[in-house]
C-alpha atoms as a PDB file:
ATOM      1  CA  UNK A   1     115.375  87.433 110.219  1.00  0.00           C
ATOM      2  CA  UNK A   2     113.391  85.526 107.559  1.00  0.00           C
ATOM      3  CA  UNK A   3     110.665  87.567 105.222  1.00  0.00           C
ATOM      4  CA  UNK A   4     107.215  86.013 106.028  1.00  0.00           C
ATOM      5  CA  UNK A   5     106.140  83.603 103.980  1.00  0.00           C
ATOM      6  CA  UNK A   6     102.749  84.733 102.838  1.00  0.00           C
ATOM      7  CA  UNK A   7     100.967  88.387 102.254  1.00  0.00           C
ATOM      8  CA  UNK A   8     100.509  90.377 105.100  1.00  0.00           C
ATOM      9  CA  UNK A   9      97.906  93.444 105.289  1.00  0.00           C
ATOM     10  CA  UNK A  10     100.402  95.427 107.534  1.00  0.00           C
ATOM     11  CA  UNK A  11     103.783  95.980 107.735  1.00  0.00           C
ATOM     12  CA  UNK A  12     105.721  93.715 110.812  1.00  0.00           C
ATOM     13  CA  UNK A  13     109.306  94.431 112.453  1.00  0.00           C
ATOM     14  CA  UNK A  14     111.243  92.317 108.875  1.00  0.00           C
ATOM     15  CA  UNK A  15     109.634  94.775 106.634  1.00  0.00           C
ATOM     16  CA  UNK A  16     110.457  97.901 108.823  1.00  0.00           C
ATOM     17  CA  UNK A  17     113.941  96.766 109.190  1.00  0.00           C
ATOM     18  CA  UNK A  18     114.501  96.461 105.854  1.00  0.00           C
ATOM     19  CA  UNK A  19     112.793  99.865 104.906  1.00  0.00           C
ATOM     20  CA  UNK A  20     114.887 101.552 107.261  1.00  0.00           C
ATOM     21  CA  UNK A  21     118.222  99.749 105.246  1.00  0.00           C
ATOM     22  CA  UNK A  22     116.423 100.180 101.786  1.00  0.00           C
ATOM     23  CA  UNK A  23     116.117 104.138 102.217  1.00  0.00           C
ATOM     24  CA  UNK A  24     119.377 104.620 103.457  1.00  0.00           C
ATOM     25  CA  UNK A  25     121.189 102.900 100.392  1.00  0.00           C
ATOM     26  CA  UNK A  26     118.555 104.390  97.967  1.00  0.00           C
ATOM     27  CA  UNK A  27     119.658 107.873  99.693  1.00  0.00           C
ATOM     28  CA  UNK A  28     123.112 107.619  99.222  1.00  0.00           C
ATOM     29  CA  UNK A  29     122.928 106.315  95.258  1.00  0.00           C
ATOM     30  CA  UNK A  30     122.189 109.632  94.415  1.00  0.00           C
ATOM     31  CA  UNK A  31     125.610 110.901  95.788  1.00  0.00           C
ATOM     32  CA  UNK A  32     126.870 107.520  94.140  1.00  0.00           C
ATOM     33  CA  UNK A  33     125.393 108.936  90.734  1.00  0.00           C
ATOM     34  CA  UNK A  34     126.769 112.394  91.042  1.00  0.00           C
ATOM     35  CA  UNK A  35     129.966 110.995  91.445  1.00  0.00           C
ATOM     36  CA  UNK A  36     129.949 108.616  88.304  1.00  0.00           C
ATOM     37  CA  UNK A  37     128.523 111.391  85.700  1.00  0.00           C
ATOM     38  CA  UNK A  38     131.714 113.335  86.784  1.00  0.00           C
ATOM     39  CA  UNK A  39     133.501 110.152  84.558  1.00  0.00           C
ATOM     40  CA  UNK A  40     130.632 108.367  82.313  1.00  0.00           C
ATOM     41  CA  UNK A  41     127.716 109.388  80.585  1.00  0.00           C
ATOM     42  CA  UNK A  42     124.842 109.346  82.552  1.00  0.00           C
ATOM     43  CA  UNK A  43     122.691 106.973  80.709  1.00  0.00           C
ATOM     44  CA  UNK A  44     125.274 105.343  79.541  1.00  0.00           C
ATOM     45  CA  UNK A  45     126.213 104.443  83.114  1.00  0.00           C
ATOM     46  CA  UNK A  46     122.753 103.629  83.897  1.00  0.00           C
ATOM     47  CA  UNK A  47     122.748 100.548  80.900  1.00  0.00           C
ATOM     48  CA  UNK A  48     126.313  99.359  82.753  1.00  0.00           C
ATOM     49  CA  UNK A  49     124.566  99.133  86.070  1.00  0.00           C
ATOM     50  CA  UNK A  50     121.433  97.314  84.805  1.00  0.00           C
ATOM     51  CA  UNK A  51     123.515  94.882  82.574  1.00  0.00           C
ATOM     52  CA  UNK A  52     125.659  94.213  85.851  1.00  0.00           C
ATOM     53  CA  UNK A  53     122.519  93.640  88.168  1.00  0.00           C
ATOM     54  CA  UNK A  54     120.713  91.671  85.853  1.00  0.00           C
ATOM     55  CA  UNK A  55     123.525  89.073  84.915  1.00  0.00           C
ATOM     56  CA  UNK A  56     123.512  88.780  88.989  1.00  0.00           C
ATOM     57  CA  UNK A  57     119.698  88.489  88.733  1.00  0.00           C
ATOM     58  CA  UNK A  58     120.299  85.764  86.252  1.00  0.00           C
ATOM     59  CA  UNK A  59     121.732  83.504  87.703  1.00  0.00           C
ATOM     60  CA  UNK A  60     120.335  84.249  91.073  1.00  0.00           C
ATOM     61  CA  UNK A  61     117.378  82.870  89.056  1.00  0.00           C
ATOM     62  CA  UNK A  62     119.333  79.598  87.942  1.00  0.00           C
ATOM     63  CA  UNK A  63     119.863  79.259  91.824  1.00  0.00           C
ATOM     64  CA  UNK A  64     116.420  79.152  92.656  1.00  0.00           C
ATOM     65  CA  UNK A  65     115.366  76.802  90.002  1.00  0.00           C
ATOM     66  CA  UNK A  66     113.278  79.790  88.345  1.00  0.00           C
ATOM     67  CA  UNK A  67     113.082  79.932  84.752  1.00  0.00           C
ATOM     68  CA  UNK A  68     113.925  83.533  84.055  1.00  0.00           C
ATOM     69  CA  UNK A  69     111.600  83.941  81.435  1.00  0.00           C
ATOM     70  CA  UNK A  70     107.993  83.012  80.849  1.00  0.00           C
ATOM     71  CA  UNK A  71     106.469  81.672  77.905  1.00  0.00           C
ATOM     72  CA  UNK A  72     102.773  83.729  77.978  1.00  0.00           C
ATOM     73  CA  UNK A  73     101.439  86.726  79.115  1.00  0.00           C
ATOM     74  CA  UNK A  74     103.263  87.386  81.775  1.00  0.00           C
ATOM     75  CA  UNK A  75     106.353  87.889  79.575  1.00  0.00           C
ATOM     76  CA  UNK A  76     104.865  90.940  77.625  1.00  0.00           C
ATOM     77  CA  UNK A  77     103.894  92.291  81.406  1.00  0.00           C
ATOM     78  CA  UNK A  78     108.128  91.776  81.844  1.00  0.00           C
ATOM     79  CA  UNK A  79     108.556  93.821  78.555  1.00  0.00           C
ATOM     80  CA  UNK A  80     106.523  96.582  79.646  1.00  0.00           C
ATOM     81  CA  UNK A  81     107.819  96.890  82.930  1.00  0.00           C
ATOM     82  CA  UNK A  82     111.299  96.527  81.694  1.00  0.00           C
ATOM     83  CA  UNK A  83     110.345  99.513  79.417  1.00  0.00           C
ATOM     84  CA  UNK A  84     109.063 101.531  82.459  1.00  0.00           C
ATOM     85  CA  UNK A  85     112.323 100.929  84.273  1.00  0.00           C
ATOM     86  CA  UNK A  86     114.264 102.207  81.589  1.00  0.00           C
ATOM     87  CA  UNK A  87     112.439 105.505  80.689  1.00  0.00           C
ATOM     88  CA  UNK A  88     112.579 106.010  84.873  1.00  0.00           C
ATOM     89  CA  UNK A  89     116.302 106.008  85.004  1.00  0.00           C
ATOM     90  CA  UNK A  90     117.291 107.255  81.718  1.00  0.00           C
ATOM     91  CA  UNK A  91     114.991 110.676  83.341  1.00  0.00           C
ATOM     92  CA  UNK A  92     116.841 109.833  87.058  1.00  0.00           C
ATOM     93  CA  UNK A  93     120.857 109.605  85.979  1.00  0.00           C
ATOM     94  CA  UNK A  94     120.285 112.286  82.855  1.00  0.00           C
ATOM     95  CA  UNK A  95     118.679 115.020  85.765  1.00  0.00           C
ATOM     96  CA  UNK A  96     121.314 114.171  88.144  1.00  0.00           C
ATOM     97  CA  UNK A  97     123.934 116.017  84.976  1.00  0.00           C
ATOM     98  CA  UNK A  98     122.250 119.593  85.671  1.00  0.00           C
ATOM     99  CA  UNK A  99     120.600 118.678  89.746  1.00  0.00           C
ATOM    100  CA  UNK A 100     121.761 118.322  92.350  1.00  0.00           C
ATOM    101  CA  UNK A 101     121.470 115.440  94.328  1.00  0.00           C
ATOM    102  CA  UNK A 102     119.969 116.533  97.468  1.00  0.00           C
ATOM    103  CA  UNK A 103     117.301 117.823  95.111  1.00  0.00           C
ATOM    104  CA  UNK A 104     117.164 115.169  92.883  1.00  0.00           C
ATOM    105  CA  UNK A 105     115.817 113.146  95.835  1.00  0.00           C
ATOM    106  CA  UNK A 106     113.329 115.030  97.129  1.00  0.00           C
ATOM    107  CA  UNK A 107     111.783 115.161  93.551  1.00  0.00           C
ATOM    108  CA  UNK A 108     112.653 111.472  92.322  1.00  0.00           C
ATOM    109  CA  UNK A 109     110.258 110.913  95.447  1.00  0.00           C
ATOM    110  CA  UNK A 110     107.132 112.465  94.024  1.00  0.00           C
ATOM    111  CA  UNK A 111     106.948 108.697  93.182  1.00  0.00           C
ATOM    112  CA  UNK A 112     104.725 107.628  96.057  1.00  0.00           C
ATOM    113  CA  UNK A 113     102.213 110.638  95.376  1.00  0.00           C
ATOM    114  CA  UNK A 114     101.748 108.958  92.050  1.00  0.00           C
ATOM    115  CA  UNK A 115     101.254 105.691  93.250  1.00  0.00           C
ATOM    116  CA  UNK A 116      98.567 107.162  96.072  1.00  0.00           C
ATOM    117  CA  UNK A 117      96.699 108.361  93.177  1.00  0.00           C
ATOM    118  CA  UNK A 118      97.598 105.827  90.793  1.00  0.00           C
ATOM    119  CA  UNK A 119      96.081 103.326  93.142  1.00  0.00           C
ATOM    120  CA  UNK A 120      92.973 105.434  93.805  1.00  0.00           C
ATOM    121  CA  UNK A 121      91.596 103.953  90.617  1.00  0.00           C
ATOM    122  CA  UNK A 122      93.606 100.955  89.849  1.00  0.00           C
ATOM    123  CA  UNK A 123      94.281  98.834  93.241  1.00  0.00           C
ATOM    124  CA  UNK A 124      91.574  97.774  95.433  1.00  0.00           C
ATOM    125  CA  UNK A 125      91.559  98.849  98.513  1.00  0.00           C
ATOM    126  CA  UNK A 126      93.684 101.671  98.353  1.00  0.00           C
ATOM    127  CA  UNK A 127      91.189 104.758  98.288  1.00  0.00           C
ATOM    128  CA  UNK A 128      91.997 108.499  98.723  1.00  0.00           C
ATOM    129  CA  UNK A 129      91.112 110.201 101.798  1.00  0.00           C
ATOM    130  CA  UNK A 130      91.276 113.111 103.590  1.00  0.00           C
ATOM    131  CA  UNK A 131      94.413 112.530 105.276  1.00  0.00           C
ATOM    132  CA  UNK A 132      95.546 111.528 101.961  1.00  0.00           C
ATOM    133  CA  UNK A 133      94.501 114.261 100.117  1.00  0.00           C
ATOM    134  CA  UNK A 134      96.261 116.797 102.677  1.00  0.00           C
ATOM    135  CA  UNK A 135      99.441 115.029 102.058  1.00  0.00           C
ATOM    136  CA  UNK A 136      99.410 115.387  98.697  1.00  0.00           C
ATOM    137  CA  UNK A 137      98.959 119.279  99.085  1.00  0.00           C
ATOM    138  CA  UNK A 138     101.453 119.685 101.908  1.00  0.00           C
ATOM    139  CA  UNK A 139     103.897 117.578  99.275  1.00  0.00           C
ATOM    140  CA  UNK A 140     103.007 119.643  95.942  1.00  0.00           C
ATOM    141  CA  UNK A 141     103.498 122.627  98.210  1.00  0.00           C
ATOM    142  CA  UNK A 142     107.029 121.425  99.011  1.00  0.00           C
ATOM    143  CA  UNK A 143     108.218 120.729  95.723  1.00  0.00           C
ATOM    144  CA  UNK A 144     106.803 124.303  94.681  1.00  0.00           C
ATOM    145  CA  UNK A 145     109.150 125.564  97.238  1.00  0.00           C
ATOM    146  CA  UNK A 146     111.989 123.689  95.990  1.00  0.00           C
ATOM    147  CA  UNK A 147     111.358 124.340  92.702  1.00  0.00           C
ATOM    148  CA  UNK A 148     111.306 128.156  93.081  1.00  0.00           C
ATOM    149  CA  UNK A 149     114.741 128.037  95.136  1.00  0.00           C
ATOM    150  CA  UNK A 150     117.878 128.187  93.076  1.00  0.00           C
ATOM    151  CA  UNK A 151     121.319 127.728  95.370  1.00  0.00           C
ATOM    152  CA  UNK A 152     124.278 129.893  94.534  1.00  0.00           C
ATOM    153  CA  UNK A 153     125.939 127.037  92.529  1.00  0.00           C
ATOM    154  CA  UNK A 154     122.869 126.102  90.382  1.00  0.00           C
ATOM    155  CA  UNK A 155     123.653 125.991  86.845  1.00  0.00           C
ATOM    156  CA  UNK A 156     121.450 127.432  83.853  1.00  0.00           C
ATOM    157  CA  UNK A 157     120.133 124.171  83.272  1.00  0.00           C
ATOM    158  CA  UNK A 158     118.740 123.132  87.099  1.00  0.00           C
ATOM    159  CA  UNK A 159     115.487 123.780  86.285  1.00  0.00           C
ATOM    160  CA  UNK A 160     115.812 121.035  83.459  1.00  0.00           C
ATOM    161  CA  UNK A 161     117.360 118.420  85.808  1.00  0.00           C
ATOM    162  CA  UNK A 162     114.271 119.129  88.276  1.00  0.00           C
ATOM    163  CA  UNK A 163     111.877 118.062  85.719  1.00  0.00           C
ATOM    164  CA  UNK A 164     114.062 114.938  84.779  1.00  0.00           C
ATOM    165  CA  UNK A 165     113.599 113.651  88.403  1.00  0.00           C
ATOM    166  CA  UNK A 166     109.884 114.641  88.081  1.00  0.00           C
ATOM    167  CA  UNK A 167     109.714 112.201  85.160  1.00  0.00           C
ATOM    168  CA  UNK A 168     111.492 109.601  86.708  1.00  0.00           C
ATOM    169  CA  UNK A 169     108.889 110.162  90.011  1.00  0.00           C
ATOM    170  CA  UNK A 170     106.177 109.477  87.492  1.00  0.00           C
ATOM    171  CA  UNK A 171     107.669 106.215  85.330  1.00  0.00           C
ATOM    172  CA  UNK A 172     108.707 104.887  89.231  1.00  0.00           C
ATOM    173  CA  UNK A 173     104.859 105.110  90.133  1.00  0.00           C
ATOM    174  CA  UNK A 174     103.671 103.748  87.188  1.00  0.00           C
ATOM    175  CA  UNK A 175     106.087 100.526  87.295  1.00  0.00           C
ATOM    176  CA  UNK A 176     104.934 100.123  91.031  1.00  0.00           C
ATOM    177  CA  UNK A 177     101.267 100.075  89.479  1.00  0.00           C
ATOM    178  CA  UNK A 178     102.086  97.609  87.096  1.00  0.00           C
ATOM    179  CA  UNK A 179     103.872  94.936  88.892  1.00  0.00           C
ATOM    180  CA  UNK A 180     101.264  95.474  91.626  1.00  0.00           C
ATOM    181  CA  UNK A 181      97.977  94.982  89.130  1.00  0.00           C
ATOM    182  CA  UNK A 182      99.371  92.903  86.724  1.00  0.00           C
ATOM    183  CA  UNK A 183     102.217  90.588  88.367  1.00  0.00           C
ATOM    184  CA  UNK A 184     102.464  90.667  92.101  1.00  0.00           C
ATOM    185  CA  UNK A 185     100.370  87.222  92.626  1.00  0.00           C
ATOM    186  CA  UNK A 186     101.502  85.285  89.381  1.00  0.00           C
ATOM    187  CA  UNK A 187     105.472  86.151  88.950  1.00  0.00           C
ATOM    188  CA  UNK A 188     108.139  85.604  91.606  1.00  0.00           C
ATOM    189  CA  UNK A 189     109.821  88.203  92.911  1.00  0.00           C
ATOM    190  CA  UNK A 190     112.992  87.456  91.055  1.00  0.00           C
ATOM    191  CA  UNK A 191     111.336  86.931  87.753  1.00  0.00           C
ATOM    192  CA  UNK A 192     110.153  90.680  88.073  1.00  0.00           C
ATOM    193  CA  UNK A 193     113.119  91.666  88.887  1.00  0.00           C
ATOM    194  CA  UNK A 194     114.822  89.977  86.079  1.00  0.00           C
ATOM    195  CA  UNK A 195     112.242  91.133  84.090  1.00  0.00           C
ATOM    196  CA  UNK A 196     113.044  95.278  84.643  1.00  0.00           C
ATOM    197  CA  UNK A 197     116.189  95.069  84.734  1.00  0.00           C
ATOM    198  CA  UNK A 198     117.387  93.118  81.552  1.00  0.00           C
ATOM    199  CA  UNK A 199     114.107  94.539  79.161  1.00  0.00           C
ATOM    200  CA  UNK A 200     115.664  97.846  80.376  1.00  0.00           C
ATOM    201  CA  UNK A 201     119.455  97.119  79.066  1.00  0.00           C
ATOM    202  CA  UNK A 202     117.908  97.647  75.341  1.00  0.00           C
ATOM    203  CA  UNK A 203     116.359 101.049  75.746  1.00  0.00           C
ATOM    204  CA  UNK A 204     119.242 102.438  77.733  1.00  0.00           C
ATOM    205  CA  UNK A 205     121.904 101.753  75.334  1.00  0.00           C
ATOM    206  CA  UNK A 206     119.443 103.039  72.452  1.00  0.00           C
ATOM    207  CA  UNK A 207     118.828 106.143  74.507  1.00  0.00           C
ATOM    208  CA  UNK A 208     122.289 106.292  75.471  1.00  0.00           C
ATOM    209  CA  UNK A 209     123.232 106.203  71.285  1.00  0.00           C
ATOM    210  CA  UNK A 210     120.719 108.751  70.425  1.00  0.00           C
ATOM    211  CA  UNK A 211     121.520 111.134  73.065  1.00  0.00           C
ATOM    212  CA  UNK A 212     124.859 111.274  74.180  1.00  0.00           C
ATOM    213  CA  UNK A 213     127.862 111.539  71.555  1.00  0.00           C
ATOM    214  CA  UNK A 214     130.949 110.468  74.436  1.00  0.00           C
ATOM    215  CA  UNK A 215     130.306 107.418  76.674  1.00  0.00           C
ATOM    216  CA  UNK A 216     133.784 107.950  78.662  1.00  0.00           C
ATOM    217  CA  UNK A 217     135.320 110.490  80.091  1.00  0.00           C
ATOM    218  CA  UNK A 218     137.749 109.314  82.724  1.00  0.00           C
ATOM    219  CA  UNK A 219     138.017 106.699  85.457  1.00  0.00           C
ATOM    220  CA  UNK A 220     139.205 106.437  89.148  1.00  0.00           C
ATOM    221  CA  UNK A 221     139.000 103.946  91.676  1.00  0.00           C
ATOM    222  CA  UNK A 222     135.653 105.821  92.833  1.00  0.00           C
ATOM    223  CA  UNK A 223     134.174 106.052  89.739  1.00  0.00           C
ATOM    224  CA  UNK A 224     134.347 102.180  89.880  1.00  0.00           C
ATOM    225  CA  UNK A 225     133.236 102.001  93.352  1.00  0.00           C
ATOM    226  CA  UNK A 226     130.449 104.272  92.617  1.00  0.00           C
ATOM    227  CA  UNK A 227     129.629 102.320  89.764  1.00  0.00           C
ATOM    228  CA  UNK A 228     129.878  99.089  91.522  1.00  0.00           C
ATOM    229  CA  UNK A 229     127.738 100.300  94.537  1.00  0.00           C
ATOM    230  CA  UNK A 230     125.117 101.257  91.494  1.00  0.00           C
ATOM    231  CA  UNK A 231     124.983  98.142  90.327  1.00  0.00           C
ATOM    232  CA  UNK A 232     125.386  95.315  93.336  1.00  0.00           C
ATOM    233  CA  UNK A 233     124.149  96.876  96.403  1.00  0.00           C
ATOM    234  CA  UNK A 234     121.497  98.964  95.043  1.00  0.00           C
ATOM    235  CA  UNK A 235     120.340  97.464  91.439  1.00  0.00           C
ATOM    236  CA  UNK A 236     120.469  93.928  92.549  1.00  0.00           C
ATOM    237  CA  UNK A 237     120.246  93.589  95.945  1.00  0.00           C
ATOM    238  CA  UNK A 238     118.331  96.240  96.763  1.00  0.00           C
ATOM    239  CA  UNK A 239     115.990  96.471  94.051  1.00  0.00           C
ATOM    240  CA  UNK A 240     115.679  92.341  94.623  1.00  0.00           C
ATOM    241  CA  UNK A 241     114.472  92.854  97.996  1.00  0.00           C
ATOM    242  CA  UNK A 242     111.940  95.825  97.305  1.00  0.00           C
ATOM    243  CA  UNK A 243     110.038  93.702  94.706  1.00  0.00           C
ATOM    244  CA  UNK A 244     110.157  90.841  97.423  1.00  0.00           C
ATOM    245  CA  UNK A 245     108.214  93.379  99.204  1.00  0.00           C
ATOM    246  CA  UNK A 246     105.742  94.680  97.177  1.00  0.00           C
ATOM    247  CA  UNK A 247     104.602  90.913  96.820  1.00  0.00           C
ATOM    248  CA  UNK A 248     103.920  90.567 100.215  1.00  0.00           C
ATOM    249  CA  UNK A 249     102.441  93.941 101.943  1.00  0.00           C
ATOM    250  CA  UNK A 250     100.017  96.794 100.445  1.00  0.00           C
ATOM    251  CA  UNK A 251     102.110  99.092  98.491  1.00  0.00           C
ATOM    252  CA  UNK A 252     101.115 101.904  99.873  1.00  0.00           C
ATOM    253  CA  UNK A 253     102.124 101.083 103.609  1.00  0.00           C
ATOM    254  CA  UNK A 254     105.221 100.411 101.806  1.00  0.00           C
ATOM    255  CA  UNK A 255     105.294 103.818 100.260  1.00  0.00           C
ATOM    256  CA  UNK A 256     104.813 105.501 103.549  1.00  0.00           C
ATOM    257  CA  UNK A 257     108.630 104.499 105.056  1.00  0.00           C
ATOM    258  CA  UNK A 258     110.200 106.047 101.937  1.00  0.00           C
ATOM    259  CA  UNK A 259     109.710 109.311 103.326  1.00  0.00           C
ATOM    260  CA  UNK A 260     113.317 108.032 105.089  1.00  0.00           C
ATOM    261  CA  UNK A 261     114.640 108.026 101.506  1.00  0.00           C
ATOM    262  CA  UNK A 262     115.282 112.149 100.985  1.00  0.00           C
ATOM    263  CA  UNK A 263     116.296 112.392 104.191  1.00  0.00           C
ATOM    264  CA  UNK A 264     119.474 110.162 103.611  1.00  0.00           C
ATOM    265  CA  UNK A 265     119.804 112.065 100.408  1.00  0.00           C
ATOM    266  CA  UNK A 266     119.852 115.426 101.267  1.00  0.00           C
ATOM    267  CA  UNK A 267     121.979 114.245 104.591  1.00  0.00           C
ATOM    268  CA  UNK A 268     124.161 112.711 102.454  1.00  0.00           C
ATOM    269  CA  UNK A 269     124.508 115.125  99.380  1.00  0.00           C
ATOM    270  CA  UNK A 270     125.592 117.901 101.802  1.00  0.00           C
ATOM    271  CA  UNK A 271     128.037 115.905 103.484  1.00  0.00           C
ATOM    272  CA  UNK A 272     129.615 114.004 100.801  1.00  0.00           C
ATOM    273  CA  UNK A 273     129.336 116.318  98.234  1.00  0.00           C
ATOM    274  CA  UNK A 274     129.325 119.734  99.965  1.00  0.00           C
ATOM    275  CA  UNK A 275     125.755 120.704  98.207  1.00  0.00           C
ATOM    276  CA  UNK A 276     123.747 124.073  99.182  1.00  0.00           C
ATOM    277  CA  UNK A 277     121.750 122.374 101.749  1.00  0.00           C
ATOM    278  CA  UNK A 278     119.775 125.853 103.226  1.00  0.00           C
ATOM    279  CA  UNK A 279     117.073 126.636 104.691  1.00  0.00           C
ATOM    280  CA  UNK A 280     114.613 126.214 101.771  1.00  0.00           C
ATOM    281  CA  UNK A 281     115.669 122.687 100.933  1.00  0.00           C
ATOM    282  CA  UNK A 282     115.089 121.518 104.661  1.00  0.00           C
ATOM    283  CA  UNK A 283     111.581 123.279 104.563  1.00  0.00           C
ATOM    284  CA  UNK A 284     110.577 121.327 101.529  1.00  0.00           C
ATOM    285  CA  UNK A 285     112.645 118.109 102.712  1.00  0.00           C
ATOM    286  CA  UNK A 286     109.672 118.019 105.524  1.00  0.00           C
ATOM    287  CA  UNK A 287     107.052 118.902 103.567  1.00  0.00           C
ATOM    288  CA  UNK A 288     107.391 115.942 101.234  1.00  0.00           C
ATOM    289  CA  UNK A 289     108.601 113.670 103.898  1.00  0.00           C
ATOM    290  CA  UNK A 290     105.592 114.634 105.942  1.00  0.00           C
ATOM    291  CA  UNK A 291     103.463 114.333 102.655  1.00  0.00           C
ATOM    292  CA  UNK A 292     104.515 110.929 101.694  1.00  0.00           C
ATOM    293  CA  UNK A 293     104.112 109.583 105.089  1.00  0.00           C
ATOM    294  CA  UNK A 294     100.061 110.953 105.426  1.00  0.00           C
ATOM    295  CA  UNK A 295      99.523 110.092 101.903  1.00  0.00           C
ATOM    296  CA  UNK A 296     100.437 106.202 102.494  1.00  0.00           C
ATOM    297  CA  UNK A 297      99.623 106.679 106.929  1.00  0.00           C
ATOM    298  CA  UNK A 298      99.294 102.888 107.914  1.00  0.00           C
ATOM    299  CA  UNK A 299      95.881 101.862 108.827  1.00  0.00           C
ATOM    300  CA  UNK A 300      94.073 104.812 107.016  1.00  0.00           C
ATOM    301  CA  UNK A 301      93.509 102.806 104.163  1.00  0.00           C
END
């Protein structure tokens, strides 16, 4: 099925499809992460994925004739968004050391609560209201009762890992923001996604210097796999076709199908990785779900 060609103010059967495949490979990454840190440093890993996606993201842009680089102001809105991205997943892979990642997710998705009220007073058309303002409660109230819920494995440093993924939630709203104000109608899709990806590389491996004294561990076939999946399915492709859609719909209808996102993640960090998945954590799993989706409720805007 082909994306529609121009913007749409609601979301049609292409964009729910893809959702749907968007927060299922966004859910398992976080498994995908817990598995590389066990091999690479986190940040560390995070600058090989965004090298690897952006030298696909090149020459994806060579394909399409697109010049991946811009010669006025739209290339300082690249720098600062590449800048964004970084900070956001130097927080995300770091947290994922001490978190784990069925709770990583549910807190890395704060994001949309940010961009709710982010867009309140930057975006047009995209107003808090009651319903909104509920889900935003019924969401803080869920990651209160995360927060205050330690599993049996939980390490001394959890609660600095939760915070991590906090900060991430907050520089993933804020590059959403951006793009959206600044270069959703004058930069292609692929140019933006060139853009956060390859102005990231730089702060990553400076981050990655500063903070972490060992790059390498070990290595295994699915440490590379992991890393691989990182990098081509979720940094490029992924990534690639998110930005395609925050050019075309509202971004906070788009927001409101990423409640899919924890679900996959907690699913998938208690299956794969045998996490503490209790009671608690599916209490607050549908409180932010169920918070994300009134915050960004289609057609309440």
């Amino acid at each position: 099925m082909k994306p529609p060609p121009t913007a749409r103010q609601q979301l049609d059967a292409y964009a729910f499809i893809v959702l749907l495949t968007l927060t299922a490979l966004w859910g398992l990454n976080y498994t995908a992460i817990k598995i590389s840190n066990t091999a690479v440093a986190p940040i560390f890993s995070s600058a090989i994925r965004s090298s690897v996606a952006a030298t696909c993201g090149f020459f994806y842009c060579l394909k399409l004739q697109k010049s991946p680089f811009h010669r006025d102001i739209r290339l300082l809105h690249g720098i600062a968004v590449g800048l964004l991205f970084g900070l956001e997943f130097a927080c995300l892979y770091l947290g994922t050391l001490w978190t784990d990642a069925s709770r990583a997710v549910i807190f890395v998705y704060l994001s949309p609560f940010f961009v709710a009220m982010g867009a309140h007073f930057l975006l047009r058309g995209e107003r808090l209201t009651v319903i909104k303002t509920l889900g935003l409660f019924l969401a803080f109230m869920g990651v209160l009762t995360l927060f205050g819920h330690r599993p049996a494995s939980a390490g001394p440093r959890m609660w600095l890992g939760d915070l991590l993924e906090i900060a991430a939630a907050f520089f993933w709203a804020t590059t959403t923001l951006y793009i959206k104000r600044f270069m959703a109608d004058k930069v292609h899709p692929i140019q933006t996604f060139f853009y956060q990806l390859s102005f990231s590389i730089p702060v990553l491996f400076a981050l990655s210097f500063l903070l972490e004294s060992s790059k390498i561990w070990g290595i295994s076939p699915l440490v590379v796999g992991s890393l691989a999946y990182q990098s081509l399915i979720v940094a490029f492709w992924s990534y690639y076709l998110w930005f395609k859609l925050i050019h075309l719909y509202p971004v906070s209808d788009l927001s409101s199908f990423t409640f899919f996102t924890p679900v996959f993640g907690v699913l998938f960090g208690g299956l794969l990785l045998g996490e503490e998945t209790g009671v608690r954590t599916f209490i607050s799993l549908a409180m932010v779900s169920g918070g994300i989706f009134l915050v960004n409720r289609p057609g309440m805007r």
